[in-house]
C-alpha atoms as a PDB file:
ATOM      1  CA  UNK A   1      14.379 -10.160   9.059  1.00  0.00           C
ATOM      2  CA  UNK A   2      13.832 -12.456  11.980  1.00  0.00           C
ATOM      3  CA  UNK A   3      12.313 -10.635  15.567  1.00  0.00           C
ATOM      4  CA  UNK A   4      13.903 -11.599  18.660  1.00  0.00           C
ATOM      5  CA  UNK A   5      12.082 -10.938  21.929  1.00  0.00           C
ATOM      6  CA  UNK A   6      13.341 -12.218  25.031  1.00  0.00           C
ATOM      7  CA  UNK A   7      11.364 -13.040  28.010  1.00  0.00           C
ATOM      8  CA  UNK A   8      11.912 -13.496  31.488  1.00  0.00           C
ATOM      9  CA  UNK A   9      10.262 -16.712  32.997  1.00  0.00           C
ATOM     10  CA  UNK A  10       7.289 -15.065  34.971  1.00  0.00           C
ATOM     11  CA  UNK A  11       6.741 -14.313  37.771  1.00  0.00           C
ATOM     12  CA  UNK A  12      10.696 -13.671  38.049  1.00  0.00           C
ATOM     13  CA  UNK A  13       9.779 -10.628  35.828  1.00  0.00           C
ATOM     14  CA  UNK A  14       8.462  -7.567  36.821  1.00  0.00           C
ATOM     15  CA  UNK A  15       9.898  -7.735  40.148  1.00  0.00           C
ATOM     16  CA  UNK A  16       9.598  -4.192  40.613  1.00  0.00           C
ATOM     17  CA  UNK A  17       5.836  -4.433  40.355  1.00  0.00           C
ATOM     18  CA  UNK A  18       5.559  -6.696  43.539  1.00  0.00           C
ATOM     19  CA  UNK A  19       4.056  -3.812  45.462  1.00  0.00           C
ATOM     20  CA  UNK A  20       1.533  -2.986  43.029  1.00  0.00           C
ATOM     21  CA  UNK A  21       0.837  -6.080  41.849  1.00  0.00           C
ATOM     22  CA  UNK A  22       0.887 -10.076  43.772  1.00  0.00           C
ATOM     23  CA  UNK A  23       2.890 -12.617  41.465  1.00  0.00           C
ATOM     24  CA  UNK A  24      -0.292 -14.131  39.724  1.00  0.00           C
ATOM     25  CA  UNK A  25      -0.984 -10.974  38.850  1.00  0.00           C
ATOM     26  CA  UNK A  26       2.679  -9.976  38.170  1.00  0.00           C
ATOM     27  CA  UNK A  27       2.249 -13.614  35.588  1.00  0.00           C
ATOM     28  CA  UNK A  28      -0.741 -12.321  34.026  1.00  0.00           C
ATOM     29  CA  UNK A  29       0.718  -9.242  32.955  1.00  0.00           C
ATOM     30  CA  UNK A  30       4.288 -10.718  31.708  1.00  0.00           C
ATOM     31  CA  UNK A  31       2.070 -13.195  29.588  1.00  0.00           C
ATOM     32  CA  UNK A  32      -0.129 -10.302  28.293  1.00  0.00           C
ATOM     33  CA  UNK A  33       2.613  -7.970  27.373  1.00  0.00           C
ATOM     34  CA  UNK A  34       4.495 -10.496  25.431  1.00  0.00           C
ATOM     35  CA  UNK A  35       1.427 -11.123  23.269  1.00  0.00           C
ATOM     36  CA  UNK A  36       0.842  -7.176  22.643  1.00  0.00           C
ATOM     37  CA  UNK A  37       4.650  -7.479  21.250  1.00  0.00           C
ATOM     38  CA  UNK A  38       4.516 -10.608  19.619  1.00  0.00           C
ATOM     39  CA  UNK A  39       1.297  -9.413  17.481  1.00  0.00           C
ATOM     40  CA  UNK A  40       3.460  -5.985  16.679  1.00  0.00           C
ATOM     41  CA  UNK A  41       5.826  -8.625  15.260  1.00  0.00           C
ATOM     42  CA  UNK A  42       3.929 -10.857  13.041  1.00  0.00           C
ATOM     43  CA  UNK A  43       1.808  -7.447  12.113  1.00  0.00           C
ATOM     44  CA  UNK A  44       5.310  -5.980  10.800  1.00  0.00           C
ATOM     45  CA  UNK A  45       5.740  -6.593   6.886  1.00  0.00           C
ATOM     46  CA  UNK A  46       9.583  -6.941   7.464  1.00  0.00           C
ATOM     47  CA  UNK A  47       9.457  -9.665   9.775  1.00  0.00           C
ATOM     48  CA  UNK A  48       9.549 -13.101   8.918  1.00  0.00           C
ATOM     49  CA  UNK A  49       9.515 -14.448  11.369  1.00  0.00           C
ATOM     50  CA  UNK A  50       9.652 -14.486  15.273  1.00  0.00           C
ATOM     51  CA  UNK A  51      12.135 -16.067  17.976  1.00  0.00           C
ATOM     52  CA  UNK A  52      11.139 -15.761  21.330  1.00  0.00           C
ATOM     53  CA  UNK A  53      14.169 -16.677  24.057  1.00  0.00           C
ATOM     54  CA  UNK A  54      13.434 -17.729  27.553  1.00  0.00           C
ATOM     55  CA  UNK A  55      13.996 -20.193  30.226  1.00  0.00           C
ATOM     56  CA  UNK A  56      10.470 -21.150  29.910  1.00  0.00           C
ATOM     57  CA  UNK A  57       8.958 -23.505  27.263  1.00  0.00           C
ATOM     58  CA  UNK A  58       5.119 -22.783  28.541  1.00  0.00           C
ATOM     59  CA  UNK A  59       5.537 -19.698  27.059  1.00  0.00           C
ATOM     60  CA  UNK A  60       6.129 -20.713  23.248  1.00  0.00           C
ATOM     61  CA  UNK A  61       3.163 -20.088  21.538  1.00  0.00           C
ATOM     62  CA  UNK A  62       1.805 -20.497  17.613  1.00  0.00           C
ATOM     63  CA  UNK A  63       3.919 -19.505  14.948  1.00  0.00           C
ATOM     64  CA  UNK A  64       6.748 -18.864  17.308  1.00  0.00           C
ATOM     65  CA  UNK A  65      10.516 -20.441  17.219  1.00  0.00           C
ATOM     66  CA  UNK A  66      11.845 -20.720  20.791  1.00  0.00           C
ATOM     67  CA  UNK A  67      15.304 -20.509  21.680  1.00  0.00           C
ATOM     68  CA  UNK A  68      15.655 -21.646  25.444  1.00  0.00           C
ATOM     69  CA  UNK A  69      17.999 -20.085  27.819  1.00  0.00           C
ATOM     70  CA  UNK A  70      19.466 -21.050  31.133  1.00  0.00           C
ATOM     71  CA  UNK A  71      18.064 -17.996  32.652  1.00  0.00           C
ATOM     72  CA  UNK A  72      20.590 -15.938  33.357  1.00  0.00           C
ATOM     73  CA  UNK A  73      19.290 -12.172  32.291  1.00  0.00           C
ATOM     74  CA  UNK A  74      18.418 -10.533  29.478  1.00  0.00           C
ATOM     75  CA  UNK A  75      22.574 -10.215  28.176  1.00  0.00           C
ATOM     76  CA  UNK A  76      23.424 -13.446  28.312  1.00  0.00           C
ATOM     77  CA  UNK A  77      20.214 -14.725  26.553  1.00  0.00           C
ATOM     78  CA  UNK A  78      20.189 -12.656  23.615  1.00  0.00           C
ATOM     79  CA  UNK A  79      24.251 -12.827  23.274  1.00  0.00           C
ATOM     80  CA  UNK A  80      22.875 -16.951  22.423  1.00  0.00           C
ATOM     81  CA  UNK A  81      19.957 -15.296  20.480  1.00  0.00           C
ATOM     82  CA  UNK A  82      22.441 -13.271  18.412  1.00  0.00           C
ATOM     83  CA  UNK A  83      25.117 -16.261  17.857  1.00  0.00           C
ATOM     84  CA  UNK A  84      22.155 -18.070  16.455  1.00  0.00           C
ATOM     85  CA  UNK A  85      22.127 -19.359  12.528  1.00  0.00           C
ATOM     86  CA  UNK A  86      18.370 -18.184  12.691  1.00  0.00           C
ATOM     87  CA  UNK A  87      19.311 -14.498  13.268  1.00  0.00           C
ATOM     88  CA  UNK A  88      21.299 -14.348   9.979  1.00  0.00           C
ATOM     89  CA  UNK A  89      22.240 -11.777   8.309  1.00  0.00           C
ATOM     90  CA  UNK A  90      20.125  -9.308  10.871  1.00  0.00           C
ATOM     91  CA  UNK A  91      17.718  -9.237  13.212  1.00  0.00           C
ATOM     92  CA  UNK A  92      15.275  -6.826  15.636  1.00  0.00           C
ATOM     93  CA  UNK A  93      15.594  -6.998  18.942  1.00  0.00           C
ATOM     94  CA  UNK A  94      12.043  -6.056  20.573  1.00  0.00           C
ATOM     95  CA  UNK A  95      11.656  -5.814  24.499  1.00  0.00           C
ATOM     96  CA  UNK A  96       8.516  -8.024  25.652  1.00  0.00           C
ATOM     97  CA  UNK A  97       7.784  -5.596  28.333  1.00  0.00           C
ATOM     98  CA  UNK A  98       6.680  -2.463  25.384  1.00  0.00           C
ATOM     99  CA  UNK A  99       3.003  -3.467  25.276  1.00  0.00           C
ATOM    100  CA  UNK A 100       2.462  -0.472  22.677  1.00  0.00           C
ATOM    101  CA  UNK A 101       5.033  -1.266  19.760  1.00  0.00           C
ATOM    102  CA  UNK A 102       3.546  -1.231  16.784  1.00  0.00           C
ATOM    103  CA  UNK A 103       4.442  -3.068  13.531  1.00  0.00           C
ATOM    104  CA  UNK A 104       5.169   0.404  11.918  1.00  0.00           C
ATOM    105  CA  UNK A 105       7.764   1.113  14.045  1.00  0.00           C
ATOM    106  CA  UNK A 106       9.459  -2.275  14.238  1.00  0.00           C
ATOM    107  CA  UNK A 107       9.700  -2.284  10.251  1.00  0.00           C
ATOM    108  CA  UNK A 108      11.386   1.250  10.642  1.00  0.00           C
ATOM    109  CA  UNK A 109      14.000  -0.356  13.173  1.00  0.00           C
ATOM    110  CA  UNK A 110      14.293  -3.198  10.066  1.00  0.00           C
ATOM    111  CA  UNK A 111      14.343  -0.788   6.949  1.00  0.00           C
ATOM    112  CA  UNK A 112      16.809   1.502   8.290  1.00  0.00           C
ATOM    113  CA  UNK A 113      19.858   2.331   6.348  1.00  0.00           C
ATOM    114  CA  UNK A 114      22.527   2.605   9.418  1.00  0.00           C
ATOM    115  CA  UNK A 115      23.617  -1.153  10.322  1.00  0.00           C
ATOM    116  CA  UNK A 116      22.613  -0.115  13.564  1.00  0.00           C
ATOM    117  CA  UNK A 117      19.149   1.356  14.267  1.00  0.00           C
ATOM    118  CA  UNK A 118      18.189   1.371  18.126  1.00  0.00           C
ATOM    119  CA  UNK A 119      15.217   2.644  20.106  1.00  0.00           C
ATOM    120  CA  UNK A 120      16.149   4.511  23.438  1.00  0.00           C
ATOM    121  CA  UNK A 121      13.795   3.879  26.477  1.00  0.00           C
ATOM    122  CA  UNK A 122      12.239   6.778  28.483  1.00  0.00           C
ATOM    123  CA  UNK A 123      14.831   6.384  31.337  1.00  0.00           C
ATOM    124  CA  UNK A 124      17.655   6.071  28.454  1.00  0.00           C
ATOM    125  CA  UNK A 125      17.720   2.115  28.329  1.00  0.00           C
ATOM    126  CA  UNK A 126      17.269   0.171  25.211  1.00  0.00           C
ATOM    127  CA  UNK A 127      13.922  -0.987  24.468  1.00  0.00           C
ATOM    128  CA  UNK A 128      14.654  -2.382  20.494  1.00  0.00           C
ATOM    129  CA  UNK A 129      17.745  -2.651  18.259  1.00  0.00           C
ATOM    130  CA  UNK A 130      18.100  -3.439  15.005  1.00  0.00           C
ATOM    131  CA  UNK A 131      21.558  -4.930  13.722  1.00  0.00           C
ATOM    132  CA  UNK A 132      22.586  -5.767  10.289  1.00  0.00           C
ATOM    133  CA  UNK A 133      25.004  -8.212  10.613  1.00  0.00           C
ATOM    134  CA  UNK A 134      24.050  -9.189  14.457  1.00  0.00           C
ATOM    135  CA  UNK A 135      28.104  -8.923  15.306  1.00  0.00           C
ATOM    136  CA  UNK A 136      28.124  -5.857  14.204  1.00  0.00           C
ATOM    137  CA  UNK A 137      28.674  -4.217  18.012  1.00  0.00           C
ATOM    138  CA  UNK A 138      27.283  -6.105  21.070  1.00  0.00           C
ATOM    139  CA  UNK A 139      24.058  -4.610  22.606  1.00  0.00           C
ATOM    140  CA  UNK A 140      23.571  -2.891  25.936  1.00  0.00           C
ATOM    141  CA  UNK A 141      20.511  -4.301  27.803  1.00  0.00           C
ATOM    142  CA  UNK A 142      19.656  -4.077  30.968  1.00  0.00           C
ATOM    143  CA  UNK A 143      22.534  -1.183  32.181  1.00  0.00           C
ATOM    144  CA  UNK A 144      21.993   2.029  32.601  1.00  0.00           C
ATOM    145  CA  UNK A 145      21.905   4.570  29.842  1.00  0.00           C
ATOM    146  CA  UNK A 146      22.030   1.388  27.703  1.00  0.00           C
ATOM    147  CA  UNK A 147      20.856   3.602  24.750  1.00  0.00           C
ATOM    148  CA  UNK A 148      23.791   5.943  24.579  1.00  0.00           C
ATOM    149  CA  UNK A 149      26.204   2.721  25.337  1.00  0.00           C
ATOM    150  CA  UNK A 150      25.164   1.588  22.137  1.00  0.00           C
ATOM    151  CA  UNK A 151      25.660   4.435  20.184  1.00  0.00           C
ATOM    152  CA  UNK A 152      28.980   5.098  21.405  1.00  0.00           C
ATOM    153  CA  UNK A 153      29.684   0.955  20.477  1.00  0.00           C
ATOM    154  CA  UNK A 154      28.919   2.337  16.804  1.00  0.00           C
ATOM    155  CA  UNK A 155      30.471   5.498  16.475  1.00  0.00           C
ATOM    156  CA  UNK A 156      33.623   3.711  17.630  1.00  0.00           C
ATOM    157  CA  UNK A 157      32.992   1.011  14.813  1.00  0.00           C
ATOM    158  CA  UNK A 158      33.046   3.967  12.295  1.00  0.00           C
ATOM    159  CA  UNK A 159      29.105   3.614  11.941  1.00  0.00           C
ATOM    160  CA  UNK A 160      26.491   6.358  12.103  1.00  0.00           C
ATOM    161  CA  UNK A 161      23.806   4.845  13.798  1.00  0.00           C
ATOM    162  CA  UNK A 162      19.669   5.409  13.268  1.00  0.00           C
ATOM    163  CA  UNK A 163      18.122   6.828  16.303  1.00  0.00           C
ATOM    164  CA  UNK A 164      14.049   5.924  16.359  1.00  0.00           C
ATOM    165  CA  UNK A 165      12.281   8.391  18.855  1.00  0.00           C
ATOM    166  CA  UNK A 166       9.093   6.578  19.125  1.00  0.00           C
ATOM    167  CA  UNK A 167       7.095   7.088  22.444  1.00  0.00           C
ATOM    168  CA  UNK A 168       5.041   4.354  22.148  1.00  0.00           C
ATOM    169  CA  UNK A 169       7.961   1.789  22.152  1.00  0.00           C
ATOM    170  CA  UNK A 170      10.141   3.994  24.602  1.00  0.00           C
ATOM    171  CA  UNK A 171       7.486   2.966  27.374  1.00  0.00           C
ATOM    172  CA  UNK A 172       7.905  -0.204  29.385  1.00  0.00           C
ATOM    173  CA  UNK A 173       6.551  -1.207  31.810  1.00  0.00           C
ATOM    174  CA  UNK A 174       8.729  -1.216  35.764  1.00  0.00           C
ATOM    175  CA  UNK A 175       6.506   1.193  38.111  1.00  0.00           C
ATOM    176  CA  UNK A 176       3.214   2.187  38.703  1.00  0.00           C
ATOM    177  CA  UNK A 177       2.987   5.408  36.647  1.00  0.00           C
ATOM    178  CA  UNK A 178       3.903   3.529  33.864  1.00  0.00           C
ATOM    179  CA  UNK A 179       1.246   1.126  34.182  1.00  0.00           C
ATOM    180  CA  UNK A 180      -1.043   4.193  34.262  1.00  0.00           C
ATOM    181  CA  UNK A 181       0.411   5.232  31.198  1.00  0.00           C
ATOM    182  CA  UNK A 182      -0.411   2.215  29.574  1.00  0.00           C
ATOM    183  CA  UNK A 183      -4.117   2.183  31.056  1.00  0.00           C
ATOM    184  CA  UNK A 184      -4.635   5.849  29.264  1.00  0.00           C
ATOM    185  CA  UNK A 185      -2.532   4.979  25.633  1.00  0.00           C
ATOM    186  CA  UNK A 186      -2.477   1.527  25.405  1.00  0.00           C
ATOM    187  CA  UNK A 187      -6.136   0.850  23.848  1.00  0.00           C
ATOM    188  CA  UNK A 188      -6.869  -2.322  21.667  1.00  0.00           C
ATOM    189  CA  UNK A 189      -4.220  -4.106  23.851  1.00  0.00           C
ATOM    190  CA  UNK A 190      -4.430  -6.718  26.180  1.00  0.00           C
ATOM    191  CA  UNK A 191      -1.835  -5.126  28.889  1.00  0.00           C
ATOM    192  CA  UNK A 192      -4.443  -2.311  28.715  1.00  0.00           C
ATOM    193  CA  UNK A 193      -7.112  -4.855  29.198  1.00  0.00           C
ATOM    194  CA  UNK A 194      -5.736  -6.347  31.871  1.00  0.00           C
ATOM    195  CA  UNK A 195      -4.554  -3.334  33.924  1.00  0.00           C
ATOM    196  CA  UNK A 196      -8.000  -1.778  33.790  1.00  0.00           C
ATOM    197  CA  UNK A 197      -9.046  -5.276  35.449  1.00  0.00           C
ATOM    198  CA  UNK A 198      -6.520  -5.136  37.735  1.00  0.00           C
ATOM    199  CA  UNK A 199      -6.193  -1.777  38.546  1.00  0.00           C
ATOM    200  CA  UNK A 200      -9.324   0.141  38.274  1.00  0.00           C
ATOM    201  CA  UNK A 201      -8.033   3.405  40.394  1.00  0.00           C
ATOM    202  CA  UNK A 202      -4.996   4.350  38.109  1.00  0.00           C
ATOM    203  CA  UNK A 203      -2.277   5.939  39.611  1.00  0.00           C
ATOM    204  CA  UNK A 204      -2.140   9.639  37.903  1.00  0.00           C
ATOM    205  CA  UNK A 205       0.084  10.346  34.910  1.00  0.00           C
ATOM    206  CA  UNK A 206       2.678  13.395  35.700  1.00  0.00           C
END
């Protein structure tokens, strides 16, 4: 099954970092998440292979395909990702901003049995999706209780679709505490690497 993780052209992501972080920094960080979740990818047995959309060519990297997009968010790109003869007859959707996905999980999004498998965030977005064919209902990314938006999308297509509670994945990365988080769980990563650099005082985890 291919892996599609789309990518925002840094710095334009992690805006909501600006006060914690400047936009080098904010760079740094966009460039060492997406390598966290592109070696979760190529780690995964059920992957073969890996298609990383964004408006921004410098970040292709080995063993990659890159599908460019004009930059328009997140919904747009991966409606081009999905249309794509590369994503046939499924694909996994992975969010480049989960620094602690591991291949486990993202071959349990790929082996499920439901034609839909998804992965809610911690604030009820979607962080991954698996979809089997990739027409099979359009995603929710990037709106609000995205999660549940794509389970109702399935129950109304008569499918029961896989939940995957997996706290690891469910944690991106939009404020401080979640950087935190990723300071105190996210060992053997380079987001955890880097915030440690960056941030040496974490900000408490509630």
């Amino acid at each position: 099954m291919l892996a599609i993780v789309p990518v925002n052209a840094p710095p334009a992501g992690k805006r909501r970092l600006e006060g914690l972080l400047d936009a080098v920094q904010r760079t740094e960080l966009v460039r060492a998440m997406l390598d966290d979740v592109l070696r979760a990818c190529r780690q995964a047995s059920l992957i073969r292979s890996v298609m990383l959309v964004t408006p921004d060519p410098t970040l292709a990297c080995p063993g990659c395909e890159v599908l460019l997009d004009p930059g328009n968010g997140h919904a747009s790109a991966l409606r081009l990702a999905l249309r794509d003869p590369r994503a046939q007859p499924g694909a996994v959707i992975v969010m480049a901003d989960c620094p602690l996905v591991q291949a486990e999980t993202i071959d349990a999004l790929a082996d499920s049995p439901s034609s839909v498998a998804v992965c809610p965030a911690r604030d009820g977005g979607t962080n991954a999706l698996a979809l089997r064919p990739t027409n099979v209902i359009e995603p929710a990314f990037g709106v609000p209780d995205g999660a549940a938006v794509v389970i109702e999308r399935a129950l109304a297509a008569g499918i029961e679709p896989a939940v995957l509670d997996d706290e690891r994945l469910a944690l991106d990365l939009d404020t401080a505490e979640d950087a935190a988080r990723i300071i105190e769980y996210g060992a053997g990563t380079a987001s955890q690497e880097l915030l440690t650099r960056l941030l040496p005082v974490s900000t408490p985890v509630h």
